[in-house]
N, C-alpha and C. Protein backbone atom coordinates (compact mmCIF):
# COMPACT_ATOMS: atom_id res chain seq x y z
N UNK A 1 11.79 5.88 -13.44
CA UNK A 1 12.65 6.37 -12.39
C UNK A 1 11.82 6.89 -11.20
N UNK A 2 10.95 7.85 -11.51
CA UNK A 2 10.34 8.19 -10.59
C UNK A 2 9.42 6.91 -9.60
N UNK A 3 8.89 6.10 -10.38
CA UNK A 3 7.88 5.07 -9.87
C UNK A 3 8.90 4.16 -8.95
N UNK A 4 9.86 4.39 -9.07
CA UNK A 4 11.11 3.16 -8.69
C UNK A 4 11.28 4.26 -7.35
N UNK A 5 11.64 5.48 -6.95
CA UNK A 5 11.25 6.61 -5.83
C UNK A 5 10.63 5.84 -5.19
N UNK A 6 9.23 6.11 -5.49
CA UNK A 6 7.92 5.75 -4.92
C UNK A 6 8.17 4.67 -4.04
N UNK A 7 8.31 3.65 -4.85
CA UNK A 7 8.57 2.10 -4.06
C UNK A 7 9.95 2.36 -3.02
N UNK A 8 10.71 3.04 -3.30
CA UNK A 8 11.92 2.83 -2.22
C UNK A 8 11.60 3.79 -1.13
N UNK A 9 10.17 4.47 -1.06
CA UNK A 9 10.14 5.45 -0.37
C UNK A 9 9.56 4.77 0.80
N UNK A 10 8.19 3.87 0.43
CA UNK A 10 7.69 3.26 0.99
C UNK A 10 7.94 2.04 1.71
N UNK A 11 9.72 1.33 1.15
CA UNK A 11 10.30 0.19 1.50
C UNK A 11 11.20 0.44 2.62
N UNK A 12 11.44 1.56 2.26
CA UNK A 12 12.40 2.47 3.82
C UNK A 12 11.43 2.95 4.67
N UNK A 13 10.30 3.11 4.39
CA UNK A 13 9.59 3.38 5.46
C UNK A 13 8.90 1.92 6.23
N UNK A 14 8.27 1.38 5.48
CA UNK A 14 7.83 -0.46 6.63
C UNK A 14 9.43 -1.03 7.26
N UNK A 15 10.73 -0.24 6.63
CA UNK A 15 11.44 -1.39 7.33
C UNK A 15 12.01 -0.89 8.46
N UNK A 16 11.83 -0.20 8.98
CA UNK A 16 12.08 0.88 10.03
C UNK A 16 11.04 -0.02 11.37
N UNK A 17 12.09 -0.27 12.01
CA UNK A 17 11.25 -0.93 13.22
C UNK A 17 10.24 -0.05 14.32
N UNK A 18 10.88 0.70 14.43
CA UNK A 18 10.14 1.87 15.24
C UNK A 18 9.29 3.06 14.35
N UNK A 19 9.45 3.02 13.00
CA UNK A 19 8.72 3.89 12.11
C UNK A 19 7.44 4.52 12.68
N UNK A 20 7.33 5.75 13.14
CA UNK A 20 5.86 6.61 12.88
C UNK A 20 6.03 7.78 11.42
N UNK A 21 6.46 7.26 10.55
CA UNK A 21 5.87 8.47 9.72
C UNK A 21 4.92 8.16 8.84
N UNK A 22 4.29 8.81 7.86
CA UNK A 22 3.51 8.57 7.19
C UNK A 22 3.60 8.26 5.62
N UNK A 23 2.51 7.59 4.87
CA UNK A 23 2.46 8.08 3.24
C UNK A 23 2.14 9.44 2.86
N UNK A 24 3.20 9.81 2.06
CA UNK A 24 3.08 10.93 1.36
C UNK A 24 2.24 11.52 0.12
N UNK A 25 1.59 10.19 -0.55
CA UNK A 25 1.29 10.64 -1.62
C UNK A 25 -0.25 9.02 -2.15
N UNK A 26 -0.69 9.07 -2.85
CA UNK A 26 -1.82 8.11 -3.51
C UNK A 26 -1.23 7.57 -4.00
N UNK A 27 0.23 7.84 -4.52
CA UNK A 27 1.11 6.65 -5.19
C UNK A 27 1.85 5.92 -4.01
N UNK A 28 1.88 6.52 -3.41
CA UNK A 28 2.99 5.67 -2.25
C UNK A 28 1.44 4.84 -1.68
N UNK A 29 0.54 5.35 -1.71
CA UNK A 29 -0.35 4.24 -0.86
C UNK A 29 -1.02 3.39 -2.11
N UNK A 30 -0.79 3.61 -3.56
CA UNK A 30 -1.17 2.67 -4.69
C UNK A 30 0.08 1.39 -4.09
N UNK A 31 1.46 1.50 -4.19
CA UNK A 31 2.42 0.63 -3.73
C UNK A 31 2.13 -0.08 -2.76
N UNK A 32 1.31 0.45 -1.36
CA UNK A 32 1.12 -0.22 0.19
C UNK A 32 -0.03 -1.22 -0.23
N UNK A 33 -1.06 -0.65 -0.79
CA UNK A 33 -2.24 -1.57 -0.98
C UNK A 33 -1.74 -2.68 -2.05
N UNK A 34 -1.05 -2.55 -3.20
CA UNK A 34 -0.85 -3.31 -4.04
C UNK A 34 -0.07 -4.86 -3.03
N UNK A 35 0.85 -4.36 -2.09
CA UNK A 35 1.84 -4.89 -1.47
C UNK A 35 0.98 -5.75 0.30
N UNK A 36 -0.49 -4.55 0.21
CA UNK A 36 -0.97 -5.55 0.89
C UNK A 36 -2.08 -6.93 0.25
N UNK A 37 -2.23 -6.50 -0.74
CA UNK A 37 -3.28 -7.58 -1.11
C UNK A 37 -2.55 -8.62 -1.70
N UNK A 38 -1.35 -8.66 -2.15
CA UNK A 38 -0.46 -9.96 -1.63
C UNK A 38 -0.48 -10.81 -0.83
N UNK A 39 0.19 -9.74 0.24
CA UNK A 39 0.27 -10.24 1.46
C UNK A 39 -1.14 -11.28 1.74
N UNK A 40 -2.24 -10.27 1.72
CA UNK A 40 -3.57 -10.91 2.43
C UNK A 40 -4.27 -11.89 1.60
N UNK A 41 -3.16 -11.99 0.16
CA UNK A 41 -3.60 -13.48 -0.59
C UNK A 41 -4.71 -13.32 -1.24
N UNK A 42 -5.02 -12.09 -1.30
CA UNK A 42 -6.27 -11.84 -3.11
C UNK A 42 -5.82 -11.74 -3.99
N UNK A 43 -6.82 -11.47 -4.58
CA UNK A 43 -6.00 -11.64 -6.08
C UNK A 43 -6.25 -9.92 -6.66
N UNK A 44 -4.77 -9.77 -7.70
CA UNK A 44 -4.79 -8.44 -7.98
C UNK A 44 -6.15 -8.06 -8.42
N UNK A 45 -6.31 -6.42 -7.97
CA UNK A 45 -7.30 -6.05 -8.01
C UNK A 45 -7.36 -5.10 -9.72
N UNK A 46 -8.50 -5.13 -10.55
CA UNK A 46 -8.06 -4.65 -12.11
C UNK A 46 -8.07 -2.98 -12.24
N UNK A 47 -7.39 -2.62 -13.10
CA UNK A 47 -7.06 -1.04 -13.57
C UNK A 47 -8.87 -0.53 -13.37
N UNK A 48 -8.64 0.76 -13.07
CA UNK A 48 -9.87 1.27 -12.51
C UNK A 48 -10.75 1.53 -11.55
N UNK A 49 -9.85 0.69 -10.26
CA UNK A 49 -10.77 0.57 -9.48
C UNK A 49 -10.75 2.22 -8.80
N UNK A 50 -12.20 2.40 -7.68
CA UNK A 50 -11.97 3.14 -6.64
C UNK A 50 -10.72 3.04 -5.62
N UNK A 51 -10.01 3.90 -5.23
CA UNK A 51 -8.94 4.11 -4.67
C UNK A 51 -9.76 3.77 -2.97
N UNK A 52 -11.04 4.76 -2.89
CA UNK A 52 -11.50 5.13 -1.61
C UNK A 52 -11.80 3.77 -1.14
N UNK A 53 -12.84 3.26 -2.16
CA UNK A 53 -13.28 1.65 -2.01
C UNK A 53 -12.58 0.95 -1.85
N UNK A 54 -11.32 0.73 -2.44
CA UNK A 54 -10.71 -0.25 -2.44
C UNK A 54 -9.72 -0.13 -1.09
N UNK A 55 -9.32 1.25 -0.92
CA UNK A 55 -8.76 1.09 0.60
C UNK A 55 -9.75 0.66 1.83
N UNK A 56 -10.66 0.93 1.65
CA UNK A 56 -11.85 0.52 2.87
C UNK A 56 -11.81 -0.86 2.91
N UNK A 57 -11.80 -1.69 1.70
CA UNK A 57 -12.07 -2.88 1.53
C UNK A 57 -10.39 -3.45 1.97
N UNK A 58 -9.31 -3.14 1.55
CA UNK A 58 -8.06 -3.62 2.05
C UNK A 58 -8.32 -3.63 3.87
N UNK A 59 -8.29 -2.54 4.44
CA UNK A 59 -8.63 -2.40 5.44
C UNK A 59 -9.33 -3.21 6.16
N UNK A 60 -10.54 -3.40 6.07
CA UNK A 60 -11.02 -4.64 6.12
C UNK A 60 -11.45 -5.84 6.13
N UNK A 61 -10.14 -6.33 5.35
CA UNK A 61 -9.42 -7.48 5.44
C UNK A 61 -8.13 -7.25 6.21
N UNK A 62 -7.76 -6.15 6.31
CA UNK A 62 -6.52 -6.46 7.33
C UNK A 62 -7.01 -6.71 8.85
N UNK A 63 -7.73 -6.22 9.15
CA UNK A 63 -8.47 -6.23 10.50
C UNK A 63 -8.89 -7.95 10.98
N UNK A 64 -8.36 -8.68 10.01
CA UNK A 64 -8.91 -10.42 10.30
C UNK A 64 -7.33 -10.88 10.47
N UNK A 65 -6.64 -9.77 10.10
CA UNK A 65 -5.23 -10.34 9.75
C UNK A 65 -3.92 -9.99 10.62
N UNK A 66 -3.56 -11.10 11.34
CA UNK A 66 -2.44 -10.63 12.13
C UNK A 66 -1.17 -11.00 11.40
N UNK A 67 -0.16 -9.45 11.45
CA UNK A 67 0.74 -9.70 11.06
C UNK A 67 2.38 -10.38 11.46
N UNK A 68 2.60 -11.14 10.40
CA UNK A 68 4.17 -11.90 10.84
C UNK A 68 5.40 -10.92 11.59
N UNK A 69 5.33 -9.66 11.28
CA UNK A 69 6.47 -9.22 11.82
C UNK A 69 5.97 -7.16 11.34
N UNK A 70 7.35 -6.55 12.47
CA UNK A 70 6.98 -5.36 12.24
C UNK A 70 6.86 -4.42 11.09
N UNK A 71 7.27 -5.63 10.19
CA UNK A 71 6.91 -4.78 8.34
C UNK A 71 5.93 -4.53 8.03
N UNK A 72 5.36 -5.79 8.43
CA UNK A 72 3.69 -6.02 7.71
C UNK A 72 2.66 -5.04 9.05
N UNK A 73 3.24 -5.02 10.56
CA UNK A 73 2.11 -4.24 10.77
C UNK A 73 2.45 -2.81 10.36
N UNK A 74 3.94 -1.94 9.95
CA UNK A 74 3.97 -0.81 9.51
C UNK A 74 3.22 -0.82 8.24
N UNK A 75 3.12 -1.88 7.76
CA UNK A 75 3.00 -1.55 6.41
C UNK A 75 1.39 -1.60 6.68
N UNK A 76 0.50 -2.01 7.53
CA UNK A 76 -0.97 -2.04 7.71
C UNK A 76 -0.99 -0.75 8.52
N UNK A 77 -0.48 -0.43 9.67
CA UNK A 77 -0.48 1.26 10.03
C UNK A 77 -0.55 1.84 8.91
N UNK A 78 0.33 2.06 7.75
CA UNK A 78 0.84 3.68 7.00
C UNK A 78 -0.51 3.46 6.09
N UNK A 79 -1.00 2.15 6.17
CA UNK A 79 -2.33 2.32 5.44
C UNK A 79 -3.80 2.74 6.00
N UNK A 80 -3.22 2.43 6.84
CA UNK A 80 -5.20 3.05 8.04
C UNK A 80 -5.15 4.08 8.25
N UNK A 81 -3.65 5.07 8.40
CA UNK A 81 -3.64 6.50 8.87
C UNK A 81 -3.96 7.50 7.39
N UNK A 82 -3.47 6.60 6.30
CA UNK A 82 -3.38 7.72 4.86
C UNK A 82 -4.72 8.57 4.65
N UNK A 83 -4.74 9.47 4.55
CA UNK A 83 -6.27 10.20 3.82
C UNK A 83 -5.62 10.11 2.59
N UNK A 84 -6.73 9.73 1.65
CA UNK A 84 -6.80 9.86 0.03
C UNK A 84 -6.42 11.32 -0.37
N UNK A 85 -5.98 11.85 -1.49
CA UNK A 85 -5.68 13.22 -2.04
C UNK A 85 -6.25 13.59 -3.59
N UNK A 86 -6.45 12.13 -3.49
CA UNK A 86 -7.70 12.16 -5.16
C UNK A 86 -6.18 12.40 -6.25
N UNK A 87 -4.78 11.96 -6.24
CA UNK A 87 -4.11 12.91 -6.92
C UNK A 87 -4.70 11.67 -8.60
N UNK A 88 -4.28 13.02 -9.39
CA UNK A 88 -4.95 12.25 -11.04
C UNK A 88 -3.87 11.43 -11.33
N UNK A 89 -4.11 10.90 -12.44
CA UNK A 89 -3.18 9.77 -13.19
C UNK A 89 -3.09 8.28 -13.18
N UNK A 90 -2.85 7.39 -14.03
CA UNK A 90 -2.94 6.31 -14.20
C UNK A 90 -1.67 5.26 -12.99
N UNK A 91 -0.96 6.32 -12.69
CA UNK A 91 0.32 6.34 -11.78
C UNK A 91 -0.15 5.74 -10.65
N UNK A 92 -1.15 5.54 -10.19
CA UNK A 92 -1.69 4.85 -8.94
C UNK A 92 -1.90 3.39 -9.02
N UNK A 93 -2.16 3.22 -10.57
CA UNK A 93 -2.39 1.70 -10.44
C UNK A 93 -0.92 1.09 -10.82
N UNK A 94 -0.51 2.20 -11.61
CA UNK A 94 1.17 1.00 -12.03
C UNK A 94 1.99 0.96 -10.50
N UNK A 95 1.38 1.69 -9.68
CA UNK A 95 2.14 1.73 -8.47
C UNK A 95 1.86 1.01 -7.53
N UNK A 96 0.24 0.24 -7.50
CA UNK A 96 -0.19 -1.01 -6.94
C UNK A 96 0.00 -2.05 -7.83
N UNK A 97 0.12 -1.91 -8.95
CA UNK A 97 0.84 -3.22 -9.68
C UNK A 97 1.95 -3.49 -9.13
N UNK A 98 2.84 -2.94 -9.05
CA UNK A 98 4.59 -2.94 -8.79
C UNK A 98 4.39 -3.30 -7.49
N UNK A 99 3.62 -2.73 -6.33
CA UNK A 99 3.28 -3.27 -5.04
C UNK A 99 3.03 -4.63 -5.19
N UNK A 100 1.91 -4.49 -6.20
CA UNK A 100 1.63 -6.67 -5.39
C UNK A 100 2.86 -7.25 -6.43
N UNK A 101 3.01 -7.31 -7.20
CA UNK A 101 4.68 -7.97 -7.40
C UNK A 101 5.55 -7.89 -6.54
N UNK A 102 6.03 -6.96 -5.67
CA UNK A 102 6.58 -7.12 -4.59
C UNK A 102 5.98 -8.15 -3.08
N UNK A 103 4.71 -7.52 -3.05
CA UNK A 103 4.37 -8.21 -1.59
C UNK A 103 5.41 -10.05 -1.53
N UNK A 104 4.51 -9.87 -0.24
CA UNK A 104 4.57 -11.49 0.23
C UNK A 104 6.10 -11.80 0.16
């Protein structure tokens, strides 16, 4: 229930045409990254990774990548503005899992 939150938090937020707000949480940005590396056509990334690393590295693949419409660039904004919060739990990756099942 809660993880299902998460994702609708973040789906009301890219679909908002004019959207400036932000991610709230390491789970809401586990969902954005999961949902961008879809998009940017890698392949899922495995349980464990660095959060910090792996956003640097999303990031820099989005920067090659122009997006189709104002989803995908909200959804590449709410990711360049997030600072990490280190929050604990395994909850970050089931939340970029559930992201790249969604993307694309």
């Amino acid at each position: 229930m809660i993880l299902e939150l998460i994702e609708s938090a973040v789906e009301i937020k890219i679909h908002y045409e004019n959207f400036t707000g932000i991610l709230q949480s390491d789970y809401e940005l586990g969902y954005a990254l999961g949902k961008m590396t879809k998009i940017l056509g890698l392949p899922k990334e495995e349980a464990g990774f660095s959060l910090d690393d792996f956003k640097e590295k999303i990031e820099g693949e989005m920067k090659k990548y122009e997006p189709k419409d104002y989803i995908e660039k909200n959804l590449m904004r709410i990711i360049d503005i997030y600072r990490i919060q280190h929050q604990p739990g395994n909850e970050v990756y089931e939340m970029y899992e559930i992201g790249y099942k969604k993307g694309g």
